[in-house]
N, C-alpha and C. Protein backbone atom coordinates (compact mmCIF):
# COMPACT_ATOMS: atom_id res chain seq x y z
N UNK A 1 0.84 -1.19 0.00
CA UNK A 1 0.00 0.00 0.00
C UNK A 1 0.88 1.24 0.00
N UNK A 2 0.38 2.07 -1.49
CA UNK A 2 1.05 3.41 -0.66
C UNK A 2 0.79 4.20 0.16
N UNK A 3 1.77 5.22 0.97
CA UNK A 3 1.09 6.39 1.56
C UNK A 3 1.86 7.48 0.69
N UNK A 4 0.38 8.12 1.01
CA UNK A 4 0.43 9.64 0.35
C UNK A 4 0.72 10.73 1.46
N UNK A 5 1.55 11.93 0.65
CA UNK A 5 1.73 12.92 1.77
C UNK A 5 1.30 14.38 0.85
N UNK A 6 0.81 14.83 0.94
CA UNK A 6 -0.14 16.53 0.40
C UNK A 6 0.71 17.60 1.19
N UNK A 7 1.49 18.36 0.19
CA UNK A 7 1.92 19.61 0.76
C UNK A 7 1.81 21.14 0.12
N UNK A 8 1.99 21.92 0.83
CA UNK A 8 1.48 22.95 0.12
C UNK A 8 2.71 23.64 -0.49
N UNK A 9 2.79 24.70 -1.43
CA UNK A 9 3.83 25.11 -2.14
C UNK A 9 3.24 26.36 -2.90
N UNK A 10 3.82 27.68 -2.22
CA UNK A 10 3.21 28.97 -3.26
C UNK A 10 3.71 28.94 -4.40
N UNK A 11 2.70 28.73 -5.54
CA UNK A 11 2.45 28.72 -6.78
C UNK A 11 1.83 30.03 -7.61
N UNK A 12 2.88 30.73 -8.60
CA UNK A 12 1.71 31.91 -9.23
C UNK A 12 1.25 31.31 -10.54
N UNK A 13 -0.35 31.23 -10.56
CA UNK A 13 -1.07 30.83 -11.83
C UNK A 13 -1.12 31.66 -12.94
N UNK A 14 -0.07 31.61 -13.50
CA UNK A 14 -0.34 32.83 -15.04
C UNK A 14 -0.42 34.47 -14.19
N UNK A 15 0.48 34.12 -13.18
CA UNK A 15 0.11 35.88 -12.08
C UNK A 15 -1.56 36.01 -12.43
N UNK A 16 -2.03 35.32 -11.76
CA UNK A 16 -3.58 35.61 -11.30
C UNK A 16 -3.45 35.48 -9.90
N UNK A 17 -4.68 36.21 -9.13
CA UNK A 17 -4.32 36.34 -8.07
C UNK A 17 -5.53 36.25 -7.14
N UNK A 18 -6.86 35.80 -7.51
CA UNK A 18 -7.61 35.67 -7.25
C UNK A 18 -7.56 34.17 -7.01
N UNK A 19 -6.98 33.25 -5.42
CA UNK A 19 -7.09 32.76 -5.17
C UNK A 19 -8.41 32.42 -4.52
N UNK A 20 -8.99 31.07 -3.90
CA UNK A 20 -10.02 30.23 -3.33
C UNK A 20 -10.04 29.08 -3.51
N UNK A 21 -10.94 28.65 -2.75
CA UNK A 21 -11.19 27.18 -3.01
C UNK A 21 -12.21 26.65 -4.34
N UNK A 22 -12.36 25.45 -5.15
CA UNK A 22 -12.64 25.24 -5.69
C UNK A 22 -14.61 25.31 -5.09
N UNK A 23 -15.16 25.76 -5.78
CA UNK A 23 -16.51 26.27 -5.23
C UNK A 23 -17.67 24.67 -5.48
N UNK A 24 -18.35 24.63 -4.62
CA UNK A 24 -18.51 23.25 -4.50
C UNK A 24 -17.85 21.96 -4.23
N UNK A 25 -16.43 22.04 -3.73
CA UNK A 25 -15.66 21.50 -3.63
C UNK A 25 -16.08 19.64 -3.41
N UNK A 26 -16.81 20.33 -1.95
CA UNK A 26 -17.47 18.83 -1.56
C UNK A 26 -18.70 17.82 -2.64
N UNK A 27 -18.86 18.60 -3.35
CA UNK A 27 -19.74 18.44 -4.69
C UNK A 27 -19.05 18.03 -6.07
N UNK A 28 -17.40 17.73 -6.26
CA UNK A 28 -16.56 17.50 -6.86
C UNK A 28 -17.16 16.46 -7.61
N UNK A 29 -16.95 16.40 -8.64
CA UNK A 29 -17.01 14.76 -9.57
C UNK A 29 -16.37 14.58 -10.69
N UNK A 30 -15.62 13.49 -10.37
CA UNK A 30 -14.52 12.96 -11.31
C UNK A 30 -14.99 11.50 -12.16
N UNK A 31 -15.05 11.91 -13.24
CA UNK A 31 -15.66 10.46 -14.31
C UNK A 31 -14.38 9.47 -13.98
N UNK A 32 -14.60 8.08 -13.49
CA UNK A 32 -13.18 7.05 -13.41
C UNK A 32 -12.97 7.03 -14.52
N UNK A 33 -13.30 7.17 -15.68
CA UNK A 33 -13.17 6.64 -16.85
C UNK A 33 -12.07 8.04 -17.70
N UNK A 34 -12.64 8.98 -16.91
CA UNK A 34 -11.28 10.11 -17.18
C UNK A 34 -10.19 9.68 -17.28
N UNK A 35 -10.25 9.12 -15.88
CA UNK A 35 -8.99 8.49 -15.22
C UNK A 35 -8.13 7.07 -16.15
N UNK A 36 -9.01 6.43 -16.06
CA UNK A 36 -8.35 5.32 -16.25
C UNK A 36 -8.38 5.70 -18.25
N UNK A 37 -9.51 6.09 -18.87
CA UNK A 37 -9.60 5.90 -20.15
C UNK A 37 -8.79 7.32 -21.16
N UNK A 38 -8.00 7.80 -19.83
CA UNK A 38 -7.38 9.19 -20.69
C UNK A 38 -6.23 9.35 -19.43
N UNK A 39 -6.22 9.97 -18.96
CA UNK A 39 -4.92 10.49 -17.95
C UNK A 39 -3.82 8.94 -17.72
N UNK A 40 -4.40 8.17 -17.34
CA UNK A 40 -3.85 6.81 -16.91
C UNK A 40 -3.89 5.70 -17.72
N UNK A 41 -4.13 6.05 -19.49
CA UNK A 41 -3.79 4.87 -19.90
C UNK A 41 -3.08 5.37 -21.55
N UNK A 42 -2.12 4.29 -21.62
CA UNK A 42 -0.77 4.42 -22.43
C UNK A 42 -0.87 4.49 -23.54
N UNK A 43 -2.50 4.20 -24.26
CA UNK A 43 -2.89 3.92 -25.40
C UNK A 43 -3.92 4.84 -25.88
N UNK A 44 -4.03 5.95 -24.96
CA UNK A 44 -4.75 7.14 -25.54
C UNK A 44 -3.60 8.44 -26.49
N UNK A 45 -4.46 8.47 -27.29
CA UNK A 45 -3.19 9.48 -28.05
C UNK A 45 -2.83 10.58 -27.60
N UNK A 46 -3.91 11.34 -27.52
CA UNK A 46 -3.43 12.41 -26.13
C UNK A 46 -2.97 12.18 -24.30
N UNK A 47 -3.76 10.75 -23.86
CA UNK A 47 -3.13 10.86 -22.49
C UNK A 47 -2.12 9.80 -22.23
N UNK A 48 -1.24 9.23 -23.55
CA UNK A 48 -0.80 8.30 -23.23
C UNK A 48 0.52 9.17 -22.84
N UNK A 49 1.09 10.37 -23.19
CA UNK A 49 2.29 11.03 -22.14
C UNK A 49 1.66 11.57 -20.71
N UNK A 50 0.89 11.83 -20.36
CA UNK A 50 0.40 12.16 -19.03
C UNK A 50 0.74 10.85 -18.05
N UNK A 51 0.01 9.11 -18.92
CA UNK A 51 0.41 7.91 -18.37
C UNK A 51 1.68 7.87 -18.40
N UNK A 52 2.84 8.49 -18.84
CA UNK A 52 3.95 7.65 -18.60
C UNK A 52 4.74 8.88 -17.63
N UNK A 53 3.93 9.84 -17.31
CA UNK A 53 4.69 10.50 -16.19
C UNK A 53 4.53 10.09 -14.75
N UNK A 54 2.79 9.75 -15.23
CA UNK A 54 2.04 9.25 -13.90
C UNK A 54 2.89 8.07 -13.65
N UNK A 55 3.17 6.94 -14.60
CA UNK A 55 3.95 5.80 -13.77
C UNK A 55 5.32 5.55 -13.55
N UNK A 56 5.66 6.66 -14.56
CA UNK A 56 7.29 6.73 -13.75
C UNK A 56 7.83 7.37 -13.02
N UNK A 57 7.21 8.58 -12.89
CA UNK A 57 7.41 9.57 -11.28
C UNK A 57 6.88 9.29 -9.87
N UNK A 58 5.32 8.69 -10.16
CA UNK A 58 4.66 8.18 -9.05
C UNK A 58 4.20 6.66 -9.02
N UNK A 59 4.32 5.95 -9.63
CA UNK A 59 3.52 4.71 -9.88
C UNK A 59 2.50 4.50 -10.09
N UNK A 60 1.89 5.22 -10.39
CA UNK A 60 0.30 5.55 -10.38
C UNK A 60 0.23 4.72 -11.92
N UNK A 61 -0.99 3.84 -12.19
CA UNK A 61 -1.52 3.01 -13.15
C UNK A 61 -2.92 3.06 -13.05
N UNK A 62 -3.34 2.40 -14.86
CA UNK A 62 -4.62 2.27 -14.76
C UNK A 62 -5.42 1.81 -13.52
N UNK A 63 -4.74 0.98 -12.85
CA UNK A 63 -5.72 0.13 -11.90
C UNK A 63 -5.52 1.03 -10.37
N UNK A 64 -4.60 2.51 -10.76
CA UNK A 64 -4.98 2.80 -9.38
C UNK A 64 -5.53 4.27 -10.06
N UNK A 65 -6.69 3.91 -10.41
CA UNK A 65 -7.45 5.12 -10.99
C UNK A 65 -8.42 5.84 -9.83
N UNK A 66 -9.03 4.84 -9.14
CA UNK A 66 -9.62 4.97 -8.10
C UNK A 66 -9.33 5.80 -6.82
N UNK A 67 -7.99 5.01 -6.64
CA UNK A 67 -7.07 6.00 -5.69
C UNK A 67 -6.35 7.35 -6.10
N UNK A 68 -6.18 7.64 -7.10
CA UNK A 68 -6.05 8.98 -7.96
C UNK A 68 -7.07 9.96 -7.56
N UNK A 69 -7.91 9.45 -7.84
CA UNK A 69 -9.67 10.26 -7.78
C UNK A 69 -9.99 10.34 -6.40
N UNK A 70 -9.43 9.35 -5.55
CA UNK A 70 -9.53 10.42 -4.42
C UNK A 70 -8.64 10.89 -3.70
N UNK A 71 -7.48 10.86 -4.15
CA UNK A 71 -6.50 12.04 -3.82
C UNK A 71 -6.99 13.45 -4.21
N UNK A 72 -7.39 13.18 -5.56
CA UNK A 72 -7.72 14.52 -6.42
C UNK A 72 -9.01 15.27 -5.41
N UNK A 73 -9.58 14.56 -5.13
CA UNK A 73 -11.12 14.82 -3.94
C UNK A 73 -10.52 15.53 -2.89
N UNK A 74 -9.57 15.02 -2.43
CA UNK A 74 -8.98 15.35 -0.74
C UNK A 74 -8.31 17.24 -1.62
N UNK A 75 -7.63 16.86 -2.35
CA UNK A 75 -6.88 17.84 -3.00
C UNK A 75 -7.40 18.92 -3.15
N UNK A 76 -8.37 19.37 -3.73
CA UNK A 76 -9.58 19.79 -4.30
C UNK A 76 -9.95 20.80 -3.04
N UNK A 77 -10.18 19.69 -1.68
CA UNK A 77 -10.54 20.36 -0.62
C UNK A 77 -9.68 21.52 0.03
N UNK A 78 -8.40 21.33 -0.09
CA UNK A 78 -7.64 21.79 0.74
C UNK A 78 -6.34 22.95 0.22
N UNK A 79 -6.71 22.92 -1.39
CA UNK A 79 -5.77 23.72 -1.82
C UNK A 79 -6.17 24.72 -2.68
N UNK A 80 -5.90 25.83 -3.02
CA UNK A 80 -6.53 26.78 -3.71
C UNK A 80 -6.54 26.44 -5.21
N UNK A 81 -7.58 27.18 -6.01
CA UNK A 81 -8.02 27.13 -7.09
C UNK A 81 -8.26 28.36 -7.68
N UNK A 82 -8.13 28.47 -8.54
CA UNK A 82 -7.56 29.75 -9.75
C UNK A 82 -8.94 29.95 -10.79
N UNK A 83 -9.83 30.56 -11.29
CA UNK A 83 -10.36 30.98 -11.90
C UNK A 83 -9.87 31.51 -13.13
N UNK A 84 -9.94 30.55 -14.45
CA UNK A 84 -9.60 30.67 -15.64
C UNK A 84 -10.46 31.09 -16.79
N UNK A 85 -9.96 31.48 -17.83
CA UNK A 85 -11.24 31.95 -18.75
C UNK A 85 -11.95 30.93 -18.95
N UNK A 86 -13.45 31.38 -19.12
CA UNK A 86 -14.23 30.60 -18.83
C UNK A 86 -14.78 30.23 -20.44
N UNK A 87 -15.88 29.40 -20.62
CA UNK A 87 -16.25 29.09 -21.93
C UNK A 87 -17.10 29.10 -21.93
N UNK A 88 -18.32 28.90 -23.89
CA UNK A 88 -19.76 28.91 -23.67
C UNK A 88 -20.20 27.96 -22.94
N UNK A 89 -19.25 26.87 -22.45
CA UNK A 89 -19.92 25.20 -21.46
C UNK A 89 -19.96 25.87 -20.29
N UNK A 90 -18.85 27.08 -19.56
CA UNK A 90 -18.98 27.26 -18.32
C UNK A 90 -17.78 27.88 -17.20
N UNK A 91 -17.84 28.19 -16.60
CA UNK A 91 -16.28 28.45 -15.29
C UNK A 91 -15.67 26.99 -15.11
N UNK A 92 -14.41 28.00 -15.78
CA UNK A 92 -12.98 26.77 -15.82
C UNK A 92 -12.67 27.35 -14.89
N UNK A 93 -11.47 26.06 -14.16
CA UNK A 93 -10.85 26.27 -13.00
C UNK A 93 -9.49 25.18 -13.01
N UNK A 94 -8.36 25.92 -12.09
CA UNK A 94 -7.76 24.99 -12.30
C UNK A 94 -7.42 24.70 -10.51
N UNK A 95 -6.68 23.57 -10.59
CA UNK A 95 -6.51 23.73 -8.41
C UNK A 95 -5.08 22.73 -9.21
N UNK A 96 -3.90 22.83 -8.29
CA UNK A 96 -2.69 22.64 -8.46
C UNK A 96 -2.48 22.06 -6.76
N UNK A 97 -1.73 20.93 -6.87
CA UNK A 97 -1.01 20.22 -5.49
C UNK A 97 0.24 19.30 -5.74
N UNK A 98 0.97 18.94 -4.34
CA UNK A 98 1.82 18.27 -4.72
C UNK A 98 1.11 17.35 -4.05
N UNK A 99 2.18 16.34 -4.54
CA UNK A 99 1.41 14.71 -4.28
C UNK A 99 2.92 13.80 -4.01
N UNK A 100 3.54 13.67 -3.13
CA UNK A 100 4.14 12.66 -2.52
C UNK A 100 3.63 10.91 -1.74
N UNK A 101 4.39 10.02 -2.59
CA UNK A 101 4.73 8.70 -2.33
C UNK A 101 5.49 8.09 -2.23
N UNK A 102 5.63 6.99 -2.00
CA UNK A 102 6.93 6.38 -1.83
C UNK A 102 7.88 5.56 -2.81
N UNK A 103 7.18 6.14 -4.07
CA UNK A 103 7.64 6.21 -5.20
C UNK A 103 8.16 7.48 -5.48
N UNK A 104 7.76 8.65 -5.58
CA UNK A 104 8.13 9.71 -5.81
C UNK A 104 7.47 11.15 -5.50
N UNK A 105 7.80 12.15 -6.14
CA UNK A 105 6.85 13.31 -5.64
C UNK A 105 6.71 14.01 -7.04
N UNK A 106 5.56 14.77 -6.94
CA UNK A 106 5.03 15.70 -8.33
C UNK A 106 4.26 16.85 -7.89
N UNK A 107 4.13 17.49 -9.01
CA UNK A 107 3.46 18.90 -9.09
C UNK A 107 2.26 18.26 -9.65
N UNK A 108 0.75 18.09 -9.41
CA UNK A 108 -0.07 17.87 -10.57
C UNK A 108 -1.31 19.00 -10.41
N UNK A 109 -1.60 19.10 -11.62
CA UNK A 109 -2.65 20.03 -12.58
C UNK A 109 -3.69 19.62 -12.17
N UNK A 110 -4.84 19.64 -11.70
CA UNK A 110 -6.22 19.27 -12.11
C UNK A 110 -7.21 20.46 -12.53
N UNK A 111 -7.65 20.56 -13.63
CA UNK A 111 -8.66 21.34 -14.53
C UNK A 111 -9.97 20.78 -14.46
N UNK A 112 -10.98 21.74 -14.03
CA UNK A 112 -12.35 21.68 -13.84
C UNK A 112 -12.92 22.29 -14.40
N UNK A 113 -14.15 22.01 -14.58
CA UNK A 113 -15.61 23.11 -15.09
C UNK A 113 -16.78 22.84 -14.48
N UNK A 114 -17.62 24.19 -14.21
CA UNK A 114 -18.44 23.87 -13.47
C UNK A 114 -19.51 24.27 -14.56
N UNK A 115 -20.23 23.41 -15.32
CA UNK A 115 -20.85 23.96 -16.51
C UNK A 115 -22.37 25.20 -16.14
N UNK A 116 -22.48 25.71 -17.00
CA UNK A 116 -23.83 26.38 -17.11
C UNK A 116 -24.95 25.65 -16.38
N UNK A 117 -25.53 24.87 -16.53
CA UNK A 117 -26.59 24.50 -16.20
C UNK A 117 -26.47 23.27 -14.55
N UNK A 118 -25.60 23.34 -14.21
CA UNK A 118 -24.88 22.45 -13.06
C UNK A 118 -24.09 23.30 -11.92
N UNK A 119 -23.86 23.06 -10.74
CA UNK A 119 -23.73 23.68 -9.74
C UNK A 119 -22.20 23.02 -8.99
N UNK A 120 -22.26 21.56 -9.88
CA UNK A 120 -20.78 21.38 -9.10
C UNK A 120 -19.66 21.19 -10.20
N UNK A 121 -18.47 20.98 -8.81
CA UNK A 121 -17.36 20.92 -11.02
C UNK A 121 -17.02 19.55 -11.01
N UNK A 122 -16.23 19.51 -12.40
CA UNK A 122 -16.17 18.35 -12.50
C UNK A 122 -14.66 18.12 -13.57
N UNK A 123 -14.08 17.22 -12.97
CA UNK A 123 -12.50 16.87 -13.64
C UNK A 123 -12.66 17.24 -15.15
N UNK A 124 -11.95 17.78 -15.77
CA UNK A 124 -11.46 17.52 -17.12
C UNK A 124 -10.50 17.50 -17.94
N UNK A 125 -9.50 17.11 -16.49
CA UNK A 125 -8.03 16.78 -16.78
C UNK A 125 -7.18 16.62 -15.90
N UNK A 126 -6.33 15.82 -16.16
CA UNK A 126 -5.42 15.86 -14.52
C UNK A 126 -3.82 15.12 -15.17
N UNK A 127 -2.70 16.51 -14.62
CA UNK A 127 -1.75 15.86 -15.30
C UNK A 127 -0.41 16.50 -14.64
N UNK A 128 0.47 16.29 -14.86
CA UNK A 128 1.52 16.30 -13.94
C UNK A 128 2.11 17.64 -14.47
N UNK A 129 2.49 18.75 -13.59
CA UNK A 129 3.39 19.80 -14.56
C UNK A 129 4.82 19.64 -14.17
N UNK A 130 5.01 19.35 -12.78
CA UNK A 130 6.58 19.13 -12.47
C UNK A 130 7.13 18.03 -11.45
């Protein structure tokens, strides 16, 4: 089993400065299939480099998609989130954390939207920047 360790690290987003928390936070929802069928697997054309950062910096694999998603949950809660241009679907957002294991440590990205017609956000990307 791994353990995870969450730390914080001042980050400037594109010098924006309108920090908070991700709004609805506790209302978060992440499709597994994000996870496992794009960020975490080797055979997507776009997320198959995201998969090979995820498993060679952290170990993180398709089959620990689950446990990803709720790191990203805990994450979500506890670290600030940035307000990005938004689109006709809705308020983008991004929330940034580190993520230590006993495999390794990373910077990762997670990008949200909280669409027009919906009240909570929801993953639409998650990927390692450093």
């Amino acid at each position: 089993m791994q353990r995870y360790i969450f730390f914080k690290q001042n980050v400037e987003f594109a010098n924006l400065e309108c920090k908070m928390k991700l709004p609805n936070n506790k209302s978060a929802y992440i499709d597994i299939e994000k996870l496992k069928g794009y960020c975490l697997n080797f055979s997507h054309e776009r997320g198959k480099h995201k998969a090979r950062l995820f498993s060679s910096i952290l170990g993180l694999k398709k089959e620990n998609a689950e446990q990803l998603k709720n790191i990203i949950l805990e994450a979500v809660k506890t670290n600030d989130a940035i307000e990005v241009d938004g689109s006709i679907y809705g308020k983008r957002f991004i929330v940034e954390f580190n993520l230590k294991n006993n495999k390794g440590e990373a910077r990762l990205r997670s990008t949200w939207i909280i669409r027009k017609d919906e009240n909570h956000p929801r993953l639409t990307s998650c990927y390692i920047v450093k």
